[in-house]
N, C-alpha and C. Protein backbone atom coordinates (compact mmCIF):
# COMPACT_ATOMS: atom_id res chain seq x y z
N UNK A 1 149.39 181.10 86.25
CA UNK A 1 150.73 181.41 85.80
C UNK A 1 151.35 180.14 85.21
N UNK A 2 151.82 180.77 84.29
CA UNK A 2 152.99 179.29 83.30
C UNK A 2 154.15 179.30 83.48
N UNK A 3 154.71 178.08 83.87
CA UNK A 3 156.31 178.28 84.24
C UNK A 3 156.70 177.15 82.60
N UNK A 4 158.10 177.71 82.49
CA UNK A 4 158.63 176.57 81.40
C UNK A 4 160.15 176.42 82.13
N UNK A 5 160.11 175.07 82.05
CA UNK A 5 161.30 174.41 82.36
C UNK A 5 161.90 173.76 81.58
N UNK A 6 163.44 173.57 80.97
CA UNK A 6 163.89 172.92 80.39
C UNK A 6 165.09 172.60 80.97
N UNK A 7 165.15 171.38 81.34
CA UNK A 7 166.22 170.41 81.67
C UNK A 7 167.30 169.59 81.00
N UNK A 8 168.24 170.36 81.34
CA UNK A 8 169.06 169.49 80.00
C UNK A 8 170.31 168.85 80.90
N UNK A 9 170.38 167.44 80.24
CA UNK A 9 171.34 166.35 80.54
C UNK A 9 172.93 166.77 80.27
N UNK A 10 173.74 166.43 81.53
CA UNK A 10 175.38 166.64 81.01
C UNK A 10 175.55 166.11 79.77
N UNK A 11 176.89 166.71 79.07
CA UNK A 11 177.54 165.64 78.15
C UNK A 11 178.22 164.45 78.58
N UNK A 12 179.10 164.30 77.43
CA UNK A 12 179.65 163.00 77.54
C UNK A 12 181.02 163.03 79.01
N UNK A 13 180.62 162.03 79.74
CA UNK A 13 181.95 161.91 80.24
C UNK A 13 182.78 160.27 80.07
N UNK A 14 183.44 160.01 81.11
CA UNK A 14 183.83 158.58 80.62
C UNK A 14 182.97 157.70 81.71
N UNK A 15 182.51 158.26 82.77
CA UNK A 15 181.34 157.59 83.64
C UNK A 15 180.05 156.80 82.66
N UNK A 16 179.56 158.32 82.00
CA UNK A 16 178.64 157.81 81.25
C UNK A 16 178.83 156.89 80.31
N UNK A 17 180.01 156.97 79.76
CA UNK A 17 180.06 155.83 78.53
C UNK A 17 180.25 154.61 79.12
N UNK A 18 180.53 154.47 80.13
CA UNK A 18 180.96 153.36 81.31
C UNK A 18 179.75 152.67 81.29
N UNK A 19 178.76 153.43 81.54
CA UNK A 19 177.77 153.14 82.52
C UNK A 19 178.34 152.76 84.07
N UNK A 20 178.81 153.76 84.42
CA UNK A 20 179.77 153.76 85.64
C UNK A 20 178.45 155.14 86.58
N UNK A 21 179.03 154.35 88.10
CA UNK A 21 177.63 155.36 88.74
C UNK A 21 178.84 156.73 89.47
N UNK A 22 178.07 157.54 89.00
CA UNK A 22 178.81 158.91 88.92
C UNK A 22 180.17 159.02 90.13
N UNK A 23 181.47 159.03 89.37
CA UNK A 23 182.42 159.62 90.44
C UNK A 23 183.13 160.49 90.27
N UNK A 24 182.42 161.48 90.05
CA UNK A 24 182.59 162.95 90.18
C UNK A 24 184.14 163.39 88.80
N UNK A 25 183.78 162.51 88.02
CA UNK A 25 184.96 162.93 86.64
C UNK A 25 184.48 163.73 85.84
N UNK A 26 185.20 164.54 85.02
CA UNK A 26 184.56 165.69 84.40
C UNK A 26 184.56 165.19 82.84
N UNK A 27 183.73 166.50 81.95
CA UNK A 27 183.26 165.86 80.74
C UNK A 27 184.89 165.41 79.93
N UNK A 28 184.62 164.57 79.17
CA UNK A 28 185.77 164.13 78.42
C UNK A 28 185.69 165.19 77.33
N UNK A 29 186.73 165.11 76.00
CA UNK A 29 186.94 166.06 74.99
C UNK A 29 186.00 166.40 74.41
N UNK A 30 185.20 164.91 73.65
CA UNK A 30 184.10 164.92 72.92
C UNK A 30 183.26 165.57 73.14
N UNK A 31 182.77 165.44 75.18
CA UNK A 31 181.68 166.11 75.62
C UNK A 31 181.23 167.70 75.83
N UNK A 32 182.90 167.46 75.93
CA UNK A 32 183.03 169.50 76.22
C UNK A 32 182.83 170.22 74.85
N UNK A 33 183.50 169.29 73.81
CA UNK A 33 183.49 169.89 72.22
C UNK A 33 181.59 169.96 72.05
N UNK A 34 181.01 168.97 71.91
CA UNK A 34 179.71 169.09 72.01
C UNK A 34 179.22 169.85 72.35
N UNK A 35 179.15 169.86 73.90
CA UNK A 35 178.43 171.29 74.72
C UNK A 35 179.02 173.01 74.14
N UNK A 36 180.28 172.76 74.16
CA UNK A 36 181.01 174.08 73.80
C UNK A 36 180.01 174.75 72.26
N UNK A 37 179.51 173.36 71.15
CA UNK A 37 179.13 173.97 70.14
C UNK A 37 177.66 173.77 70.37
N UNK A 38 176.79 173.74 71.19
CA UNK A 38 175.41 174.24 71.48
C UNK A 38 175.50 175.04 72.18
N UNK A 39 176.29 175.93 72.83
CA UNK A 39 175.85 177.32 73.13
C UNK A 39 175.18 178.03 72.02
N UNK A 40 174.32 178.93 73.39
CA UNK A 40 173.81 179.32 72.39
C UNK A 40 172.38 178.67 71.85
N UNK A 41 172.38 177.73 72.19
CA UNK A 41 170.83 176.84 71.77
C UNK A 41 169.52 176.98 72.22
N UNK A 42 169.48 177.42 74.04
CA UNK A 42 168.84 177.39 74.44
C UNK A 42 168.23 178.69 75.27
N UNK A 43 166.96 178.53 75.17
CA UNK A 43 166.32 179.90 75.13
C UNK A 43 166.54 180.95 76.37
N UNK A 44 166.28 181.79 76.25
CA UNK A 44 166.99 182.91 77.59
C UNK A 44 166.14 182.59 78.40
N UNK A 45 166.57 182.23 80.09
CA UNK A 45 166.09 182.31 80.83
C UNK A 45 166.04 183.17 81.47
N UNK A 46 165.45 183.40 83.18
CA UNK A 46 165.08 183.83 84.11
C UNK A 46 165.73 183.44 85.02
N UNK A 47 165.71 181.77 85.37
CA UNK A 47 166.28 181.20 86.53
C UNK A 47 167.25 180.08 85.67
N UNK A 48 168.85 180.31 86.57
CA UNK A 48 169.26 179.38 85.36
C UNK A 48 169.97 178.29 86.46
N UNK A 49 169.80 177.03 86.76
CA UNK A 49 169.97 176.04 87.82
C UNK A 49 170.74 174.99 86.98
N UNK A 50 172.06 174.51 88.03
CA UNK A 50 172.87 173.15 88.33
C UNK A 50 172.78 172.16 88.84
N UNK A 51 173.22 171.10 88.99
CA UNK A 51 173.50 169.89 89.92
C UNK A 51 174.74 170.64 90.11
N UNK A 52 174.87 170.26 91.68
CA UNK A 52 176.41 169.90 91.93
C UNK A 52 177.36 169.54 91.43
N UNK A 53 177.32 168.47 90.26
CA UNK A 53 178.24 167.72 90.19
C UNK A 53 179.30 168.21 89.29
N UNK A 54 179.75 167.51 88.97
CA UNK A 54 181.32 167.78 88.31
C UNK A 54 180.82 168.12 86.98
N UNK A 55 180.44 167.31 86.31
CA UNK A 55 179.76 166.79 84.70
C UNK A 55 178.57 167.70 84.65
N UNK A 56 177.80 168.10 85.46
CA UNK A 56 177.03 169.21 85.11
C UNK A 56 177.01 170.41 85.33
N UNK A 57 178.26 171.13 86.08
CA UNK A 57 178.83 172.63 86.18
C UNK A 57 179.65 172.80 84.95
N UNK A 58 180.45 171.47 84.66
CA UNK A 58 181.36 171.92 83.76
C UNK A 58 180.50 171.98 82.30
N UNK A 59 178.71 171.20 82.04
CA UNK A 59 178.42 170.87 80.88
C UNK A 59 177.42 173.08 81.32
N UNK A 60 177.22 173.24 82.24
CA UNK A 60 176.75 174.61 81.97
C UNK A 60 177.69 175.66 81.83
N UNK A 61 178.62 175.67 82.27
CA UNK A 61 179.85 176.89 81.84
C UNK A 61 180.13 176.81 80.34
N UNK A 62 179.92 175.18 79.49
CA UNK A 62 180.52 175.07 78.49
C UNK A 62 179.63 175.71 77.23
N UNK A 63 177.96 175.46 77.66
CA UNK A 63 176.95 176.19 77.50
C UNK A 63 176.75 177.40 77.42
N UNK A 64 177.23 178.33 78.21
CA UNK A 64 177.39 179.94 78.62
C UNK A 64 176.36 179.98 79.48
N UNK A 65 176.05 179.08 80.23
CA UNK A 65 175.22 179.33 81.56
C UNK A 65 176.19 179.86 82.35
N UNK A 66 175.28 180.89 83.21
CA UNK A 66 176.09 181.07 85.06
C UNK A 66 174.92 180.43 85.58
N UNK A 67 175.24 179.34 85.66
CA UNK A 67 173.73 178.54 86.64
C UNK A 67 174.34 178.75 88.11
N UNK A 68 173.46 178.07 89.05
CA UNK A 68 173.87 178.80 90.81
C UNK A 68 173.40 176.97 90.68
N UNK A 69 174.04 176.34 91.90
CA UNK A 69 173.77 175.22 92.10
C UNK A 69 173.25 174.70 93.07
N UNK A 70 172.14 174.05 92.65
CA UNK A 70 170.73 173.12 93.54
C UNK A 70 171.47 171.97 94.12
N UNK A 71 171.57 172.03 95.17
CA UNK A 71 171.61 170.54 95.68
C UNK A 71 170.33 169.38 95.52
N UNK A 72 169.16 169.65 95.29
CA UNK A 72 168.06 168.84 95.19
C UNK A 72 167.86 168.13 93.95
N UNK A 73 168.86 168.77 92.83
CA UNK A 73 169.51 168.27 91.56
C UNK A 73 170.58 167.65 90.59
N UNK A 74 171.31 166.68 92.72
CA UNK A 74 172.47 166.17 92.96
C UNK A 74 171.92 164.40 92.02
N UNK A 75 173.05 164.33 91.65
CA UNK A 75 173.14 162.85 91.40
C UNK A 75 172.73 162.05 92.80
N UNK A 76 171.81 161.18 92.23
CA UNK A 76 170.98 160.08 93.21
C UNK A 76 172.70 159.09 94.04
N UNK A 77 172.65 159.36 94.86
CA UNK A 77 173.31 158.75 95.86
C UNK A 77 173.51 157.62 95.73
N UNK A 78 174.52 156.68 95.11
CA UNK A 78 174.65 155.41 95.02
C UNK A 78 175.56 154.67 96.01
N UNK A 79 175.90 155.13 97.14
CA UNK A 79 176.29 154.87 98.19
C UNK A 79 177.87 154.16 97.74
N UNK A 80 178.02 152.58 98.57
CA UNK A 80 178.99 152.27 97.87
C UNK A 80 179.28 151.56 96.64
N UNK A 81 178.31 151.92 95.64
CA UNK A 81 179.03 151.72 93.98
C UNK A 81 178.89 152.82 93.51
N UNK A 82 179.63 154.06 94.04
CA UNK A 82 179.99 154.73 93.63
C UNK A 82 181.39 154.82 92.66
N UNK A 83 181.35 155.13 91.44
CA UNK A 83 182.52 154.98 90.92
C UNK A 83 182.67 153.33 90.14
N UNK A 84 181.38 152.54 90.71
CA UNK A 84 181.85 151.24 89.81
C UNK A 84 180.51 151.31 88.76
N UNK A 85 181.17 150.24 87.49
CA UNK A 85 180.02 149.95 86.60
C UNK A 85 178.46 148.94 86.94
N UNK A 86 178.53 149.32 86.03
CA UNK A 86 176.86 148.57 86.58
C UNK A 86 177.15 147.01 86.57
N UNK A 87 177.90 146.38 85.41
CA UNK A 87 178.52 145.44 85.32
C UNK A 87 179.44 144.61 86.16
N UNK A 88 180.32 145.53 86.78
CA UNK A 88 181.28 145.48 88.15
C UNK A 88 180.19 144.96 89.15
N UNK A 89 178.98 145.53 89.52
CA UNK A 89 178.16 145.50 90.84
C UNK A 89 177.26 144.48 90.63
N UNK A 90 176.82 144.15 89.37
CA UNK A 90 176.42 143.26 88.68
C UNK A 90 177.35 141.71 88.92
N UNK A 91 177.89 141.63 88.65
CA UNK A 91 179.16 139.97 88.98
C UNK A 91 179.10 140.31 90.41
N UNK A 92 179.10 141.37 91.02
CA UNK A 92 179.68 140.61 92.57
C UNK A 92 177.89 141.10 93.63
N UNK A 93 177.33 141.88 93.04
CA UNK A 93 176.10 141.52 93.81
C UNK A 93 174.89 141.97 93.40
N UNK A 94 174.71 140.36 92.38
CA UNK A 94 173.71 140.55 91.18
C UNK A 94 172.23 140.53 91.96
N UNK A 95 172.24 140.01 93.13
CA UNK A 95 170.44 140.40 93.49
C UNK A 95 170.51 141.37 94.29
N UNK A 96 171.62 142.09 94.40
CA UNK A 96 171.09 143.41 94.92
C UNK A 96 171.24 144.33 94.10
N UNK A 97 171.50 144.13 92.91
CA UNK A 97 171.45 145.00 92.09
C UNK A 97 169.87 145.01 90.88
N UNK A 98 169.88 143.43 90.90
CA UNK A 98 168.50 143.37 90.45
C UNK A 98 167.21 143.96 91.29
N UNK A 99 167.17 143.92 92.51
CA UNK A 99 166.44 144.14 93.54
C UNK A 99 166.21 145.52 93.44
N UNK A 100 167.50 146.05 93.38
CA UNK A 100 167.37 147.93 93.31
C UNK A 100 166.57 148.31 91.93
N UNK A 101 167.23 147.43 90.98
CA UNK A 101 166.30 148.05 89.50
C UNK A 101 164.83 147.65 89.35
N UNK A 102 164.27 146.64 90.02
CA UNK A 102 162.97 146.39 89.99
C UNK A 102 162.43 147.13 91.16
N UNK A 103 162.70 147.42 92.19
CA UNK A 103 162.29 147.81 93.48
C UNK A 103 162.60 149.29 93.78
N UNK A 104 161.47 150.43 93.43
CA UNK A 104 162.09 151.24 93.77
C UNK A 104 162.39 152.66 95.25
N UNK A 105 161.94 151.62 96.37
CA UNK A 105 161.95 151.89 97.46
C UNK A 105 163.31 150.65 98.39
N UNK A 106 164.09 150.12 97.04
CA UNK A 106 165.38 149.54 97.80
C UNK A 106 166.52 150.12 97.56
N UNK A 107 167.23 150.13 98.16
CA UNK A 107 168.96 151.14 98.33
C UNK A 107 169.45 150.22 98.95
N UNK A 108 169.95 149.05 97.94
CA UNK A 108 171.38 147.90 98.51
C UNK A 108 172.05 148.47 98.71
N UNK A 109 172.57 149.53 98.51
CA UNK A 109 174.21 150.09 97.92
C UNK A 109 174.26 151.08 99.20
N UNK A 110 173.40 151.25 100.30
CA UNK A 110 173.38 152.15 101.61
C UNK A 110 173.27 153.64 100.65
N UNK A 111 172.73 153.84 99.95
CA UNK A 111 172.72 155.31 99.36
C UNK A 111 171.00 155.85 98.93
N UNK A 112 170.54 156.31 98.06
CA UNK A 112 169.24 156.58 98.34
C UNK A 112 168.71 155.94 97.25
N UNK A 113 167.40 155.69 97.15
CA UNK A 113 166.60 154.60 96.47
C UNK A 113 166.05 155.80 95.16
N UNK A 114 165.42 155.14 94.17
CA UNK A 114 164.83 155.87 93.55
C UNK A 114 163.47 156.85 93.98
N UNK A 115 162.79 155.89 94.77
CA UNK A 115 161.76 156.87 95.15
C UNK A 115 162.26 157.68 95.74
N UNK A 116 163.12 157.71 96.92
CA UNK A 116 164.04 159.28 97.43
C UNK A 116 164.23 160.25 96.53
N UNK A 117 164.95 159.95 95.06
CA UNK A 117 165.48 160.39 94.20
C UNK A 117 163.93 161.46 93.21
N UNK A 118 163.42 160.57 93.39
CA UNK A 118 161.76 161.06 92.78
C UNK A 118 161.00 162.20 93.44
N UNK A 119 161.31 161.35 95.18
CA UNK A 119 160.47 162.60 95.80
C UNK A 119 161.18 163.82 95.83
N UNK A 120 162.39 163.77 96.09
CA UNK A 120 163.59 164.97 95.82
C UNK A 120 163.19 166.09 94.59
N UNK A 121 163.54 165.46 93.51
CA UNK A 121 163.02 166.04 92.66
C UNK A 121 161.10 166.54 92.50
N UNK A 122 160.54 165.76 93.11
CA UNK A 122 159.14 166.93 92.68
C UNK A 122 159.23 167.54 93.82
N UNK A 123 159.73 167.55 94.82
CA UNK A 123 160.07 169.00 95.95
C UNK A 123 160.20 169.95 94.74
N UNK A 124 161.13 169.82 94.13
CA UNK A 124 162.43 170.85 93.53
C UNK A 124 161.44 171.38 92.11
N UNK A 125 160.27 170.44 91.65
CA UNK A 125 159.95 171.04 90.58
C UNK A 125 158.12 171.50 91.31
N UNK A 126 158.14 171.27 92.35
CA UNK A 126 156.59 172.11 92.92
C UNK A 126 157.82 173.41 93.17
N UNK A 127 158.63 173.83 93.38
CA UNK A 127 159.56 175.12 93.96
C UNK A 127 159.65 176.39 92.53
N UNK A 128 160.10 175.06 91.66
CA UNK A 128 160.39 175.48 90.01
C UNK A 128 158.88 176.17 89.39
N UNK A 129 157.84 175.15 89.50
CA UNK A 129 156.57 175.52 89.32
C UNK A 129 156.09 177.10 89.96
N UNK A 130 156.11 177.40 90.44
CA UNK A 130 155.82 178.62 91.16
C UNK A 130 156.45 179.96 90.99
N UNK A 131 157.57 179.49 90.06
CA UNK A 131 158.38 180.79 89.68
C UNK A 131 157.70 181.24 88.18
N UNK A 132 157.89 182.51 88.09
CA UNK A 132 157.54 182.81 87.03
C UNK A 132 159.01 183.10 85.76
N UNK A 133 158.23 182.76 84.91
CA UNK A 133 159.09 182.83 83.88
C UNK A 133 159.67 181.73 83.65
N UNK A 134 160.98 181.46 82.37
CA UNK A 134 161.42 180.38 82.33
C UNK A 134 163.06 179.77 83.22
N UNK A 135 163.43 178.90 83.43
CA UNK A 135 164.24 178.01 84.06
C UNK A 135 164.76 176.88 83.55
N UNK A 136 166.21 177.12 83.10
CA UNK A 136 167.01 176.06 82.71
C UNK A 136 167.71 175.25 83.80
N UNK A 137 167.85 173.96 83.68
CA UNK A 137 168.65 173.31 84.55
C UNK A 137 169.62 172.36 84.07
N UNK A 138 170.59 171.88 84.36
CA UNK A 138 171.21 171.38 83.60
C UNK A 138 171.55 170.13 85.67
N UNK A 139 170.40 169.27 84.37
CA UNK A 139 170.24 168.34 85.67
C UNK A 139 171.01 166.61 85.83
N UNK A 140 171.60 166.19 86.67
CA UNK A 140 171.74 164.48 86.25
C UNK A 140 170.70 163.99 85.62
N UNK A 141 171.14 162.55 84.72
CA UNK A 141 170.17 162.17 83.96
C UNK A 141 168.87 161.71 84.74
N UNK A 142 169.65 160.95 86.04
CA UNK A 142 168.46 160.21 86.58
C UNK A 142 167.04 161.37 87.46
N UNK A 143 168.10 162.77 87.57
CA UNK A 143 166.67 163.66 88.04
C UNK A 143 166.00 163.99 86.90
N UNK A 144 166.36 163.78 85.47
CA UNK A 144 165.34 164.09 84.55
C UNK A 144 164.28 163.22 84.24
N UNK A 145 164.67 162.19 84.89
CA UNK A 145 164.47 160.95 84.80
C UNK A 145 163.04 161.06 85.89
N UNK A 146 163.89 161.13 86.91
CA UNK A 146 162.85 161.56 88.14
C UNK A 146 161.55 162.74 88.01
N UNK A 147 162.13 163.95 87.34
CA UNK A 147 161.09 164.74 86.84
C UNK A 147 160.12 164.70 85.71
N UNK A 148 160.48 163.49 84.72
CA UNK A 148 159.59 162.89 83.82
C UNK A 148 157.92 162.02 84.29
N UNK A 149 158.84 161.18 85.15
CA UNK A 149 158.16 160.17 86.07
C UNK A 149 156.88 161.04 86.77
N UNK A 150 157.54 162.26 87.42
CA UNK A 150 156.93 163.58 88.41
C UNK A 150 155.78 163.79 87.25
N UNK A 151 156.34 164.60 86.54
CA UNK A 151 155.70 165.30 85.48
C UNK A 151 153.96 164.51 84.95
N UNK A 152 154.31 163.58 84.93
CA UNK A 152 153.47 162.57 84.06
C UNK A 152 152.42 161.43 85.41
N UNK A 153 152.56 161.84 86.68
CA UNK A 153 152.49 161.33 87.26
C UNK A 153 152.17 159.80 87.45
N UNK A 154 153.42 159.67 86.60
CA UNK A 154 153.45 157.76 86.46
C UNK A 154 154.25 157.38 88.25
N UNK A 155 153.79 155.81 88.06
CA UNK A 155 154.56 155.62 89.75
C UNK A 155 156.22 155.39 89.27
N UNK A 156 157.02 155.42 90.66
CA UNK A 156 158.09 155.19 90.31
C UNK A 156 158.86 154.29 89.57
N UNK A 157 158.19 153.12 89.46
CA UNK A 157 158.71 151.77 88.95
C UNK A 157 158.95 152.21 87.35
N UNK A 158 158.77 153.51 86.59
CA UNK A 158 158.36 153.72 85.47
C UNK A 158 159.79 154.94 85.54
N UNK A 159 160.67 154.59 86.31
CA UNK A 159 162.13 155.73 86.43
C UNK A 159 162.54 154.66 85.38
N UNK A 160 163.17 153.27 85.45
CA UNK A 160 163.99 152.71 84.46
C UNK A 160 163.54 152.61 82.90
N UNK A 161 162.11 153.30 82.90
CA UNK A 161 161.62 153.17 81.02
C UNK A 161 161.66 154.29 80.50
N UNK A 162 163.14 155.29 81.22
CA UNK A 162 163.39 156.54 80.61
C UNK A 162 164.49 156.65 80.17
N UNK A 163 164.42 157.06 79.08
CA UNK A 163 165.94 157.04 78.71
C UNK A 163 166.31 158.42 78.70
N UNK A 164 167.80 159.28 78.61
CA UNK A 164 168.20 160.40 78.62
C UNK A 164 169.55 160.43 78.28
N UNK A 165 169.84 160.50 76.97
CA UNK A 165 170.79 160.47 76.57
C UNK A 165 171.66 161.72 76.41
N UNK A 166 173.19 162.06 76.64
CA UNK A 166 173.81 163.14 76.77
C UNK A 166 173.60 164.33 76.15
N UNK A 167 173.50 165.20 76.73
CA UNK A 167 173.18 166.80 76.17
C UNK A 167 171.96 166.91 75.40
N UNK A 168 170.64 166.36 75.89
CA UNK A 168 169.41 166.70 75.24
C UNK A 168 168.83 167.61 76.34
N UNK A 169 167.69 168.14 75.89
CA UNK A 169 166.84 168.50 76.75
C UNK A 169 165.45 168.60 76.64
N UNK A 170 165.01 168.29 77.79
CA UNK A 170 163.40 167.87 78.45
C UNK A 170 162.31 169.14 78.83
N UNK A 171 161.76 169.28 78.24
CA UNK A 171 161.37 170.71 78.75
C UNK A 171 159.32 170.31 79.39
N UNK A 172 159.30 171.09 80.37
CA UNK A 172 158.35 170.84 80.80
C UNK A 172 157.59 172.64 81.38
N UNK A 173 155.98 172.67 80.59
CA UNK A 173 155.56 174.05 80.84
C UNK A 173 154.57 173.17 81.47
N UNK A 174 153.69 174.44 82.06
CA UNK A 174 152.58 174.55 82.99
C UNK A 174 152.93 175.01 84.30
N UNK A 175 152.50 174.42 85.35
CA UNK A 175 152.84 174.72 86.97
C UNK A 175 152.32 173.76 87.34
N UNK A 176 153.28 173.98 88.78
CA UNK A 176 153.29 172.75 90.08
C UNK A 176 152.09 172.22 89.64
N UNK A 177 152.14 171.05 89.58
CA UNK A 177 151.29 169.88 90.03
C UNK A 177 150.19 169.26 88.50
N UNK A 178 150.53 170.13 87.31
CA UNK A 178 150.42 169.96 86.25
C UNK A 178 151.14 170.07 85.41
N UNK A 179 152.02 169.59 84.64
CA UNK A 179 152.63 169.31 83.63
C UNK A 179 152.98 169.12 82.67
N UNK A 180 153.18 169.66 81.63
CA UNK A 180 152.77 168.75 79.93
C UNK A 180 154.59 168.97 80.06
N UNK A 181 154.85 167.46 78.94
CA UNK A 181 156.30 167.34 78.74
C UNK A 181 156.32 167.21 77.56
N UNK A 182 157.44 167.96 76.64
CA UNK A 182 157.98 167.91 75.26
C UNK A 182 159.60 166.92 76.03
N UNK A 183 159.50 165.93 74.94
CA UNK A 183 160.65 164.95 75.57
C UNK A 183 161.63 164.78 74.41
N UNK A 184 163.27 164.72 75.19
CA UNK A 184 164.24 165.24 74.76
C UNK A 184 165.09 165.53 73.54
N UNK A 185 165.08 166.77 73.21
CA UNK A 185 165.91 166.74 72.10
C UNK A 185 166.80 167.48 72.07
N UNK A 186 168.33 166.75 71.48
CA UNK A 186 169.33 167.25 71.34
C UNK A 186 169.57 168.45 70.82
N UNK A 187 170.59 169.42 71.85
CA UNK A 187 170.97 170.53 71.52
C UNK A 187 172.02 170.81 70.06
């Protein structure tokens, strides 16, 4: 059986343009105008899946998804820099911030590490794998991030050489535990 998954990244909010680690603000004008004019883009699903978060319920309603929302497709836990820039955490605690981006079994910030974030997500896409038919998600960047990594079974240290820029999407066919990835393009 073939499952197809396509994962698509929130729009714009002012976090993201920040490079600010997610605090729960919703898409700005631009982002909603964006999303609002790719409805419609993406192919009919079967199973249609959320993150929690703020920026990605509001980027699937804007879509014409009724997605139901995954917690296993929550923004990676940044404990306390939550809400600050990378820059901010950067000046006041630059080797633990370096430490976290090279290291990805460290969580300075008391929140969850990338490999958490990794293993989370291939739970969620051996679950995805097994369904039949297709499945949209409209996931944080860093679980697409995480399901790329999954997908391709590169090790984790290979989460920061992904990029995922707002409102594309990642689509990945086959099933659990095999993968082929078409990588992201804007809606």
């Amino acid at each position: 059986m073939t499952s197809r998954l396509v994962l698509v990244s929130p729009a714009l909010t002012a976090a993201l343009r920040e490079a600010r680690f997610d605090d729960g603000c919703p898409l700005d004008a631009a982002g909603l105008r964006q999303a609002r004019a790719a409805a419609g883009s993406l192919p009919v699903a079967e199973h249609v899946w959320s993150s929690p978060t703020v920026r990605c319920r509001e980027t699937a309603a804007a879509l014409g998804l009724d997605a139901v929302d995954a917690p296993e497709l929550a923004a990676l836990d940044a404990g306390r820099w939550r809400g600050e820039t990378l820059a901010e955490v950067g000046a006041r605690e630059p080797e633990a911030l370096a430490g976290w981006l090279a290291d990805p079994t460290a969580a300075p910030h008391g929140g969850e590490s990338v490999r958490a974030v990794c293993e989370r997500v291939a739970g969620w896409l051996e679950s995805a794998g097994s369904r039949e038919g297709r499945t949209v998600a409209v996931a944080e960047p860093e679980v697409v991030r995480a399901a790329v990594v999954t997908a391709l079974g590169a090790p984790a240290s290979a989460f920061w050489r992904t990029d995922v820029p707002p409102l594309t999407a990642v689509e990945l066919s086959g099933r659990a535990g095999r993968w082929n990835v078409r990588m992201g393009h804007p809606l």
